[in-house]
C-alpha atoms as a PDB file:
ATOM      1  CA  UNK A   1     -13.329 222.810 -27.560  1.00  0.00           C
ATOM      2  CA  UNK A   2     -10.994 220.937 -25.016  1.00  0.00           C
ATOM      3  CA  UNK A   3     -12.807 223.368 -21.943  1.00  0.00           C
ATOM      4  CA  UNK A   4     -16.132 222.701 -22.501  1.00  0.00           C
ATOM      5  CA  UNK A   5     -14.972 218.899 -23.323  1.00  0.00           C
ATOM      6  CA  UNK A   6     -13.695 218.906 -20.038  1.00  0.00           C
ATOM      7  CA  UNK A   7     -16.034 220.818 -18.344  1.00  0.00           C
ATOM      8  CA  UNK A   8     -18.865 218.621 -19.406  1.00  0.00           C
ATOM      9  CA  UNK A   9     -17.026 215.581 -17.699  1.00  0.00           C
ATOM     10  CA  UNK A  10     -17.195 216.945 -14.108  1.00  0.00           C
ATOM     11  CA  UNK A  11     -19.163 219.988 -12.839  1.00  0.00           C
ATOM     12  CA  UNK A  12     -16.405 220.645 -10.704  1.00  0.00           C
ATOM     13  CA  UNK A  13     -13.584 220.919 -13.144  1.00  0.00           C
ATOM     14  CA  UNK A  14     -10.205 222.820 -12.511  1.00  0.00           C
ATOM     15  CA  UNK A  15      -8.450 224.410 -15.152  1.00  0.00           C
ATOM     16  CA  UNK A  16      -4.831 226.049 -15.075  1.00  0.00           C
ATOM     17  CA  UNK A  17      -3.449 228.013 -17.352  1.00  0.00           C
ATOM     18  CA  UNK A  18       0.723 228.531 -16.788  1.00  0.00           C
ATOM     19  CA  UNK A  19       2.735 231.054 -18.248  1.00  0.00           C
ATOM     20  CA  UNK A  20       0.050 233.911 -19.180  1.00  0.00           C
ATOM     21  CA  UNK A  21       2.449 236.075 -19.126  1.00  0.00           C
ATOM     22  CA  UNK A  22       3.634 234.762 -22.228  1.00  0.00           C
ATOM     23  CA  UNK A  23       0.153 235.183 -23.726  1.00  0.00           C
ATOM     24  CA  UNK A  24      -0.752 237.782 -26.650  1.00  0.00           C
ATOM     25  CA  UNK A  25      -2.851 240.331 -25.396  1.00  0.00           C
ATOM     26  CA  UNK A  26      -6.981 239.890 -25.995  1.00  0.00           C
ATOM     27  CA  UNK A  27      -6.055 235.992 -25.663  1.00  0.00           C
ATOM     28  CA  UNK A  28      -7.556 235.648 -22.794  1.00  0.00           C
ATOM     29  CA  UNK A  29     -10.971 237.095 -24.193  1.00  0.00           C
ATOM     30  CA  UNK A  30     -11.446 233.657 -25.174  1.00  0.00           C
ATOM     31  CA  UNK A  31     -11.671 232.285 -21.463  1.00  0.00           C
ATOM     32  CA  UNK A  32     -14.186 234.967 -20.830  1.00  0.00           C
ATOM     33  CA  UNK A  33     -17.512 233.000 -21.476  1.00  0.00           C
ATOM     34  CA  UNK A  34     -16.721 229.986 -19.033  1.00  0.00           C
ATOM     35  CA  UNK A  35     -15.145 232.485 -16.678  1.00  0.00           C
ATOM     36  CA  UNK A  36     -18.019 235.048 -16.445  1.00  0.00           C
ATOM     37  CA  UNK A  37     -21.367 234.183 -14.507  1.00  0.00           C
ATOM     38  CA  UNK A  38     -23.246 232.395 -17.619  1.00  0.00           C
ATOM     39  CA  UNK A  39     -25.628 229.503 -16.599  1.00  0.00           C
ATOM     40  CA  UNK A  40     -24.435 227.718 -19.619  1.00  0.00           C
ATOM     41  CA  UNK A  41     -21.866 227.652 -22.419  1.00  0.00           C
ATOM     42  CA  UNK A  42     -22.061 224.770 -24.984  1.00  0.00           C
ATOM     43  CA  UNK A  43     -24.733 223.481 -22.472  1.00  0.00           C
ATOM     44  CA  UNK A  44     -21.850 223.326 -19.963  1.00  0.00           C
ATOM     45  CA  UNK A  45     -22.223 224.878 -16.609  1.00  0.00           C
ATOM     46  CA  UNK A  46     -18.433 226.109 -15.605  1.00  0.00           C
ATOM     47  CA  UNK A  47     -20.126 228.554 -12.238  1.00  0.00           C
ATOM     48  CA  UNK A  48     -18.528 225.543 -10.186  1.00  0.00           C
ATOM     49  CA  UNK A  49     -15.251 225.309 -12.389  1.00  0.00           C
ATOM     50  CA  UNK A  50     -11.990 227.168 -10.659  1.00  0.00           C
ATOM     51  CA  UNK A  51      -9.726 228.895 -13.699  1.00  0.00           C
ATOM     52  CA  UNK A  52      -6.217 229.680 -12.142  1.00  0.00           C
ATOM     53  CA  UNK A  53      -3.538 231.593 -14.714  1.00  0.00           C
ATOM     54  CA  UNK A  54      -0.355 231.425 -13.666  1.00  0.00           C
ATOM     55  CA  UNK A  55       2.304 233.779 -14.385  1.00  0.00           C
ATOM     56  CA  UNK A  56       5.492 235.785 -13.630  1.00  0.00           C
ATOM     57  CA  UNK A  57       4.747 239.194 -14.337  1.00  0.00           C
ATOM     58  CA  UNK A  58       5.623 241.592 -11.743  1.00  0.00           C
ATOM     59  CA  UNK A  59       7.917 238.736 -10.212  1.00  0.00           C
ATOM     60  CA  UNK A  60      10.569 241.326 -10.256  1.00  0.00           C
ATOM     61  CA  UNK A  61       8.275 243.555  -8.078  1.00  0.00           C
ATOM     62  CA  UNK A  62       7.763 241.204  -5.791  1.00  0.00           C
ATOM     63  CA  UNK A  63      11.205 240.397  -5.568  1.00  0.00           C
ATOM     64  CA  UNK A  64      12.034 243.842  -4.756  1.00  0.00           C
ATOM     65  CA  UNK A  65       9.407 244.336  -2.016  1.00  0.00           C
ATOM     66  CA  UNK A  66      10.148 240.906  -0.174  1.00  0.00           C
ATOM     67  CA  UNK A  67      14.166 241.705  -0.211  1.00  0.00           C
ATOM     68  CA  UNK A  68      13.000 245.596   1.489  1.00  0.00           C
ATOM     69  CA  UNK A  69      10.979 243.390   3.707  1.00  0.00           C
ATOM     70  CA  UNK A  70      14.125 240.664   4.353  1.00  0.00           C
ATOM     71  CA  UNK A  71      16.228 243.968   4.875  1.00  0.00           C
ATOM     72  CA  UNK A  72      14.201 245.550   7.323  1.00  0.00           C
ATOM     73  CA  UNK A  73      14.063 242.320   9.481  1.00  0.00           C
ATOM     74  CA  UNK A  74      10.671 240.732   8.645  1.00  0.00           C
ATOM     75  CA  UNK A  75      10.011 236.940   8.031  1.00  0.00           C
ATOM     76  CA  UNK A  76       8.626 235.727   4.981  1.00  0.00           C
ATOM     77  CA  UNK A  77       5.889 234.147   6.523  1.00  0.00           C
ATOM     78  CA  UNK A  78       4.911 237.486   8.387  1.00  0.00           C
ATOM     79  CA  UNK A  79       4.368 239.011   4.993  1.00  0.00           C
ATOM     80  CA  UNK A  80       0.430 239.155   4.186  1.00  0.00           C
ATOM     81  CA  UNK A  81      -0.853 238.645   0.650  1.00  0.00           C
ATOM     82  CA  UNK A  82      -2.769 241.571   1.378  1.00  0.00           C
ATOM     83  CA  UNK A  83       0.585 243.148   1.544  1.00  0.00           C
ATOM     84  CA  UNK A  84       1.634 242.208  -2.113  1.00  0.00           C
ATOM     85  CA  UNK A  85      -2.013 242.709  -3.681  1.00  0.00           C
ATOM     86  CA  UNK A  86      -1.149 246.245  -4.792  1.00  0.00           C
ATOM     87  CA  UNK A  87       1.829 245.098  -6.880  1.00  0.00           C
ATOM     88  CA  UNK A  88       0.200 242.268  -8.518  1.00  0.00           C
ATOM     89  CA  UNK A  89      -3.233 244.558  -9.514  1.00  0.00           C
ATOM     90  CA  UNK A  90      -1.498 247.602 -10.673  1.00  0.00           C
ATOM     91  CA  UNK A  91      -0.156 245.277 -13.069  1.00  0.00           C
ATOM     92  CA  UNK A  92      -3.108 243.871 -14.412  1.00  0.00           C
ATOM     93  CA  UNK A  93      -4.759 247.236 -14.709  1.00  0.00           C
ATOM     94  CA  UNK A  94      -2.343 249.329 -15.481  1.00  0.00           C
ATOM     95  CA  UNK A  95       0.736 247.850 -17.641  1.00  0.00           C
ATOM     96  CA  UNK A  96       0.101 247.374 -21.170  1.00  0.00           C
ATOM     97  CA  UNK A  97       2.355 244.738 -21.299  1.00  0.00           C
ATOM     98  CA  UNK A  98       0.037 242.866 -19.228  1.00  0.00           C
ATOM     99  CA  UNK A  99      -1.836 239.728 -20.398  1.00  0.00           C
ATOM    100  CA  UNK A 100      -4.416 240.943 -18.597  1.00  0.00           C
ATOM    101  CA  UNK A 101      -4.621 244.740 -19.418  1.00  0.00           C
ATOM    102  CA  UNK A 102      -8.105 245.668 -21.064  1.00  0.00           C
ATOM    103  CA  UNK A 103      -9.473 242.234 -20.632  1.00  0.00           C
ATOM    104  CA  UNK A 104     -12.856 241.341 -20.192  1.00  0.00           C
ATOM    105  CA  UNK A 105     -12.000 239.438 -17.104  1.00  0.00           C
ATOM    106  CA  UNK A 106     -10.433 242.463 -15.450  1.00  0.00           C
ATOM    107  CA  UNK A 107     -13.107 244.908 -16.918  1.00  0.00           C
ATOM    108  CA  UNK A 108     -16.081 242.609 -15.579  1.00  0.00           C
ATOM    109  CA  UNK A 109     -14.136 241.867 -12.181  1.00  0.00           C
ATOM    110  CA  UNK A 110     -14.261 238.193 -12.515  1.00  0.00           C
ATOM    111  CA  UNK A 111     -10.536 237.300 -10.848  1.00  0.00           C
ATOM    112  CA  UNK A 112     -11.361 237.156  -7.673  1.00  0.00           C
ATOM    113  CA  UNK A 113      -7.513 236.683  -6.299  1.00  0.00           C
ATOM    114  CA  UNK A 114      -4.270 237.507  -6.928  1.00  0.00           C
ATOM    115  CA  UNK A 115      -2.060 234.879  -5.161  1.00  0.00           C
ATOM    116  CA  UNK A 116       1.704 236.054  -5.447  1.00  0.00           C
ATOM    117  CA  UNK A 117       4.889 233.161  -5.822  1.00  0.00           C
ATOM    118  CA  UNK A 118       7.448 234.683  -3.096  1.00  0.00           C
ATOM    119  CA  UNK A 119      10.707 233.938  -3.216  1.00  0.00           C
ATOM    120  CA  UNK A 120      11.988 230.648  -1.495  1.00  0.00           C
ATOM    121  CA  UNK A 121      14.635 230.921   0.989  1.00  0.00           C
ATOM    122  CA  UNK A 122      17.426 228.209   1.554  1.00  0.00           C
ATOM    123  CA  UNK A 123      15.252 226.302   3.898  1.00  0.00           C
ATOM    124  CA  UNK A 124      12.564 226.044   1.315  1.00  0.00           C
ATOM    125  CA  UNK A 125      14.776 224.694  -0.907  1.00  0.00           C
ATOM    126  CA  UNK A 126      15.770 222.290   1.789  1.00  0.00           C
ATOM    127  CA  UNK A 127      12.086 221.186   2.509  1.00  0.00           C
ATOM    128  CA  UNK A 128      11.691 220.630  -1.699  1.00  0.00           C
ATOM    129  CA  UNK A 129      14.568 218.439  -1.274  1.00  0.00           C
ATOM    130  CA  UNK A 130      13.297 216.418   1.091  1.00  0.00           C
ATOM    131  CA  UNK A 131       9.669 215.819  -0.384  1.00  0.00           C
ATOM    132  CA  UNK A 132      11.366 214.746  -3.489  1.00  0.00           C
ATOM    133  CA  UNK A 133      13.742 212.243  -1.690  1.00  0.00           C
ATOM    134  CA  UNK A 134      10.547 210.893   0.277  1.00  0.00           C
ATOM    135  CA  UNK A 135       8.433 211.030  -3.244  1.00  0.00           C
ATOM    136  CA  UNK A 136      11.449 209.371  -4.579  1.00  0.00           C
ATOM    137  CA  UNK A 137      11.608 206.763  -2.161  1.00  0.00           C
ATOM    138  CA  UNK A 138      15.379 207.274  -1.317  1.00  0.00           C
ATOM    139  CA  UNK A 139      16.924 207.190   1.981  1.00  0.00           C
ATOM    140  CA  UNK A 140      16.800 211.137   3.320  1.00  0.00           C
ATOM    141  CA  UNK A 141      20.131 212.620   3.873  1.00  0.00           C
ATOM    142  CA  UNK A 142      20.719 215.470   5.991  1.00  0.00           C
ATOM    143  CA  UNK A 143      23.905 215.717   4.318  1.00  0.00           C
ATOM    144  CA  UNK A 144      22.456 215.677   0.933  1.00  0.00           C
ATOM    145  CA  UNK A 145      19.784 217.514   1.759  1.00  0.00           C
ATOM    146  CA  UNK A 146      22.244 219.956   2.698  1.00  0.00           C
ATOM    147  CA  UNK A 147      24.432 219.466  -0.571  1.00  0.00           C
ATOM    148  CA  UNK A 148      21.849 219.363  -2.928  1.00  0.00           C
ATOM    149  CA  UNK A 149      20.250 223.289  -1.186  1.00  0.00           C
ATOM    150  CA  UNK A 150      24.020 224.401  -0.706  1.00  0.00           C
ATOM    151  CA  UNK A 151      24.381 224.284  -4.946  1.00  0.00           C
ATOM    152  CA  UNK A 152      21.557 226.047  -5.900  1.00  0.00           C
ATOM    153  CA  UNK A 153      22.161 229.811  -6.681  1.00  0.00           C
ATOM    154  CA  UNK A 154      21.333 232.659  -4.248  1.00  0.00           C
ATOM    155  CA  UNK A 155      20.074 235.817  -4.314  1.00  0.00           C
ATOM    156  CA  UNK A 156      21.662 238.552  -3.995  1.00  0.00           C
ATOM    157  CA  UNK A 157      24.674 237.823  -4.064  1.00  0.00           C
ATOM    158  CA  UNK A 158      25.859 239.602  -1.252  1.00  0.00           C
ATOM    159  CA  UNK A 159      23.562 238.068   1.411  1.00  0.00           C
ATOM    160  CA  UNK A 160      22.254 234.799  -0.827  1.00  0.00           C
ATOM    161  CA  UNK A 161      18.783 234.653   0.836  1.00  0.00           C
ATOM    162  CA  UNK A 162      16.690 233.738  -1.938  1.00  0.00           C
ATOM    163  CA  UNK A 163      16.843 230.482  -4.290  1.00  0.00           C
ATOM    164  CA  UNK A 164      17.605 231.741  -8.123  1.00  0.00           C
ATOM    165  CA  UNK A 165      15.406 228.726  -9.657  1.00  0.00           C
ATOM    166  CA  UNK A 166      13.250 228.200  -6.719  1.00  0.00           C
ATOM    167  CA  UNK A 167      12.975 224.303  -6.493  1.00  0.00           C
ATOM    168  CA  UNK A 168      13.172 224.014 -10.227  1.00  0.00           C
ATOM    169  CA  UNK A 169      16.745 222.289 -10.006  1.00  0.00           C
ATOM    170  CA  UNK A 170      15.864 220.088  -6.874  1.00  0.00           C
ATOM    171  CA  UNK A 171      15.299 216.675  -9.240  1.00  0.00           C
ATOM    172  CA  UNK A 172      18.496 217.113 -10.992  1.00  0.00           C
ATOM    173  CA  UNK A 173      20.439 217.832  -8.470  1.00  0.00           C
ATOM    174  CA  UNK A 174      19.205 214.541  -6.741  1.00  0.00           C
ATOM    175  CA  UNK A 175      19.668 212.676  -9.375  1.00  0.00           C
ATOM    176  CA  UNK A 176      23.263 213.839  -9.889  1.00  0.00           C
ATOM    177  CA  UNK A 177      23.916 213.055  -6.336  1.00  0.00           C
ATOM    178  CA  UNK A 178      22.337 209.636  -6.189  1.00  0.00           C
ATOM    179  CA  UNK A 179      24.256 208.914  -8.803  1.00  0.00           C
ATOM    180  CA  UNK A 180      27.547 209.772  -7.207  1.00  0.00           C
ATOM    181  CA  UNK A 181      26.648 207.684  -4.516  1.00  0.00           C
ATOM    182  CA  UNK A 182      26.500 204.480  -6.323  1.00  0.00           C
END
């Protein structure tokens, strides 16, 4: 079993688990033994492991709230996660599409957060383009930090405040343009 493998290698192990939402329900049962408050499984302690799942149900909720939010002339960093919480939980109680719905982790209350992905703006995107330039080791343009952010798509389309692909693109956009440059 590649978690207890791990697990037994450092006491402190992290574990991440993308695209749940992608996961057959009862899946996730599996996880429940290293997840739930057991001294021991396979004579591995995992009480000082951290488990994150990752996933993009209820992105479109999210979505929805933070454009009402955009609308009604808030900031995205003035939104509180405590804000979004609701839309995330009712999700993984409620919707039987969810990866989570009747799980043993949600019946024994063992996720303690719910950390939402909001939507990056433009000057997000900018930001990712500039940590992978400086991870990159090229020379960092203003102008094609600007060119590489001004090419991504926008959303919606009629005031383009939020990045389609998030930073997803940013790589292969640079290396398109560092490639035109030569």
């Amino acid at each position: 079993n590649r978690i207890v493998t791990a697990g037994s290698k450092c006491e402190r192990s992290l574990f991440i688990f993308d695209e749940m939402d992608k996961m057959p329900q009862g899946l996730i049962d599996v996880i429940y033994p290293f997840v739930d408050h057991h001294h021991s499984v396979g004579g591995v302690d995992f009480r000082r492991s951290i488990f994150i799942f990752l996933s993009n149900s209820r992105a479109d909720k999210i979505n929805e709230y933070m454009l009402n939010k955009y609308r009604e002339g808030v900031r995205r960093e003035d939104v509180e996660v405590k804000e979004l919480d609701h839309i995330i939980s009712v999700a993984a109680f409620n919707e039987a599409k969810s990866f989570l719905w009747h799980s043993k982790l949600i019946q024994n209350h063992l996720i303690d957060f719910f950390v939402p992905f909001l939507p990056l703006e433009r000057k997000h995107v900018k930001l990712c383009v500039t940590a992978e330039m400086a991870r990159s080791r090229m020379l960092v343009s203003q102008a094609v930090i600007d060119r590489v952010a001004d090419e991504h798509v926008y959303w919606p389309e009629e005031e383009q405040v939020y990045a389609s692909s998030g930073c997803k693109k940013v790589r292969s956009k640079l290396d398109y343009h560092s490639y035109d440059t030569l």
